[in-house]
Protein backbone atom coordinates (compact mmCIF):
# COMPACT_ATOMS: atom_id res chain seq x y z
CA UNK A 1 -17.88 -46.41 -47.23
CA UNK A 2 -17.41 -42.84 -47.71
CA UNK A 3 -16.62 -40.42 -44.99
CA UNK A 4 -18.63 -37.00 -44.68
CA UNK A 5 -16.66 -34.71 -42.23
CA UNK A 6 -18.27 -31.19 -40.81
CA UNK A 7 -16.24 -28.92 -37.88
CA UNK A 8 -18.19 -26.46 -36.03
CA UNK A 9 -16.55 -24.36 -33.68
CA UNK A 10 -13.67 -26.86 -33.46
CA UNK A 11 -15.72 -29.86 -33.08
CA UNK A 12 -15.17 -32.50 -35.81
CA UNK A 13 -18.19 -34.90 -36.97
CA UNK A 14 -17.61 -37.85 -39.04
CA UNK A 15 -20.33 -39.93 -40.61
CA UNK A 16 -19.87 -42.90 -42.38
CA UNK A 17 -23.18 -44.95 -43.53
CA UNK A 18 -23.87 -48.63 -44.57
CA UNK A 19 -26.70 -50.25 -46.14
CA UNK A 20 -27.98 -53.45 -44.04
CA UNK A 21 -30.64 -54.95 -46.05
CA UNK A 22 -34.57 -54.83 -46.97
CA UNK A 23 -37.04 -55.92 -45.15
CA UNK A 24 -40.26 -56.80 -45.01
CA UNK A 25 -42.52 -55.43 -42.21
CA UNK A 26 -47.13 -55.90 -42.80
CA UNK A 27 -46.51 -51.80 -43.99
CA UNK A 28 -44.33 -52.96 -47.04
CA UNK A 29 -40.60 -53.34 -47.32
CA UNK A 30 -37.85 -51.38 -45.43
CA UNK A 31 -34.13 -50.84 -46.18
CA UNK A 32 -32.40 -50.99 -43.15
CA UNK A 33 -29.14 -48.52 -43.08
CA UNK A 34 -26.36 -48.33 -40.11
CA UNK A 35 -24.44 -44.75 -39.43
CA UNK A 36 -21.27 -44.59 -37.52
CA UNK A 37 -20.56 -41.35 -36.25
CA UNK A 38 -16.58 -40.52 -34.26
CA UNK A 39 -17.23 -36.83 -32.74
CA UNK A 40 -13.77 -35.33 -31.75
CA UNK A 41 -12.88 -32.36 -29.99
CA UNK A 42 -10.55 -29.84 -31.36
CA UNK A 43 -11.39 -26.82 -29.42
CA UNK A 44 -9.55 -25.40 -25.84
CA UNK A 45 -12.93 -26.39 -24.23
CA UNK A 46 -14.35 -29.29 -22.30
CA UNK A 47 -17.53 -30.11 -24.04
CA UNK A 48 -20.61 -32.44 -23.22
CA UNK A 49 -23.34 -33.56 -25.85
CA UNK A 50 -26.76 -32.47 -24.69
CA UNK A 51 -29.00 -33.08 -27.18
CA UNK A 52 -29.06 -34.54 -30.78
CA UNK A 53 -31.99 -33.57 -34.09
CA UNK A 54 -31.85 -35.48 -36.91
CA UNK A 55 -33.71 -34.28 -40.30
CA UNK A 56 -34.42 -37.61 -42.28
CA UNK A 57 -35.07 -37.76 -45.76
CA UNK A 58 -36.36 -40.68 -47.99
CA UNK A 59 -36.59 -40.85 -52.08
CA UNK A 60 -40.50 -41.55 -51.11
CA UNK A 61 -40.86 -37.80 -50.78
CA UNK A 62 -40.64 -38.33 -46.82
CA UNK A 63 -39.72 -36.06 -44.18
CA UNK A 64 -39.17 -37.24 -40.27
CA UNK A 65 -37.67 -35.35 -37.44
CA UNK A 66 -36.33 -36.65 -34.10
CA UNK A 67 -35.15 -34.87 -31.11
CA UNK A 68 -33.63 -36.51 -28.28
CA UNK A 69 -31.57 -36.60 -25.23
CA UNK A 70 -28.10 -37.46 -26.17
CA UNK A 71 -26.71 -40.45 -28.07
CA UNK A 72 -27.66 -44.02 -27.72
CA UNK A 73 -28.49 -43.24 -23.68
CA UNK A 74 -25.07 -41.47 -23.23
CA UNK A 75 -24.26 -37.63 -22.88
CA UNK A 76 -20.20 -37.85 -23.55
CA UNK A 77 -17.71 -35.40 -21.88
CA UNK A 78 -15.37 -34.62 -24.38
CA UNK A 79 -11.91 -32.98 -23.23
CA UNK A 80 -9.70 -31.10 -25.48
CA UNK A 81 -8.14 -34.15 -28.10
CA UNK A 82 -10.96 -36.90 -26.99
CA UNK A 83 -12.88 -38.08 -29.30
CA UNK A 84 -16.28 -40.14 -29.08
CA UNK A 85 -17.14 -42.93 -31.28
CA UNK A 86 -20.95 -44.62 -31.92
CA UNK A 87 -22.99 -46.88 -34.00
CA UNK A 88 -26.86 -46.06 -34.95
CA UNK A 89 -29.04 -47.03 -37.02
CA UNK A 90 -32.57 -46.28 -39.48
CA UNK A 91 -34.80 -47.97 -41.73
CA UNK A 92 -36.59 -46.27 -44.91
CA UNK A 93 -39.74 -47.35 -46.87
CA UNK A 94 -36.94 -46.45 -50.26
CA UNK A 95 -33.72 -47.69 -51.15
CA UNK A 96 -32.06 -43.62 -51.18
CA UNK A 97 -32.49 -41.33 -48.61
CA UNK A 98 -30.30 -38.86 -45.97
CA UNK A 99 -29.65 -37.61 -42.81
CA UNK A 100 -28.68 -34.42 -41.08
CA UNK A 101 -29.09 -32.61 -38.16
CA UNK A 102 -26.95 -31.23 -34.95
CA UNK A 103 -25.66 -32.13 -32.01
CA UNK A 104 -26.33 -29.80 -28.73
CA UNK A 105 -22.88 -28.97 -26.63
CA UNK A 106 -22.38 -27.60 -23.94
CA UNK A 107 -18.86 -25.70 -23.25
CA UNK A 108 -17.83 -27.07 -19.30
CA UNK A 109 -14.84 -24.25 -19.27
CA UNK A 110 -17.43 -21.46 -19.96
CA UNK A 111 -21.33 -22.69 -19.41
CA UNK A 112 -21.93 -21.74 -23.10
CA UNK A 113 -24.64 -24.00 -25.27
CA UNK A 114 -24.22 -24.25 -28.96
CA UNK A 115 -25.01 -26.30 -31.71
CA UNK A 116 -22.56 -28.69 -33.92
CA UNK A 117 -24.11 -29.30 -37.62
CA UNK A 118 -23.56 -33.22 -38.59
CA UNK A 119 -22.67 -33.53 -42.56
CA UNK A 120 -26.06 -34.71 -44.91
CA UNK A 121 -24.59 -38.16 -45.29
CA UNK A 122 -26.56 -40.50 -47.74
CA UNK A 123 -28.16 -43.55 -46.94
CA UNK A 124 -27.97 -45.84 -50.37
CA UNK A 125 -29.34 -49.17 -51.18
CA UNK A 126 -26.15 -50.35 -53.23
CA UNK A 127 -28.57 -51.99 -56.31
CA UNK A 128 -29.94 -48.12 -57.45
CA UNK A 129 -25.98 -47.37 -58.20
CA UNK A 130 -26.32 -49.90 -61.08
């Protein structure tokens, strides 16, 4: 799997993908990918995840937002050297696609919000790299 890496403001995100299968569902086949994503703080501050958005891309010429409240049902407190670790997943109607997006923080030393990009990582159905 390869690794796609992004620091903002001294918070590290690290993607790596991995295709799961296809699928078929009565709308037509899916290809089912898993993410695993290690956030790690490098900053002075205590931070806390908010919020996550997630721009998701698929070869089919489709485009799909979502916003929500943390990550899978947890809003981690991250102190200076922790790191936080999680496994997601998404499905596609093609076999190539990608993902990007950001992560809300919010600074617990100063009260300050800001955003932390997460790396466009691909999402490949291993059979189109032949």
């Amino acid at each position: 799997m390869k690794s796609y890496v992004q620091i903002t403001k001294g918070i590290e995100v690290s993607v790596e993908s991995k295709y799961q299968g296809r699928f078929v569902s009565k709308e037509g086949p899916l290809y089912v990918y898993n993410y695993y994503i290690t956030i790690t703080n490098h900053s002075d501050d205590t931070v806390r995840l908010i919020n996550r958005h997630w721009d998701i891309f698929d070869s089919m010429n489709v485009f799909t937002q979502v916003n929500g409240e943390g990550v899978i049902g947890q809003q981690p407190v991250l102190i200076p050297g922790a790191s936080h670790s999680y496994k997601s997943g998404c499905h596609l109607r093609s076999d190539f696609g990608s993902m990007s997006g950001f992560y809300g923080m919010e600074s617990l030393t100063t009260g300050s919000r800001f955003e932390v990009d997460i790396p466009k990582f691909l999402l490949v159905c291993p059979t189109i790299l032949n």
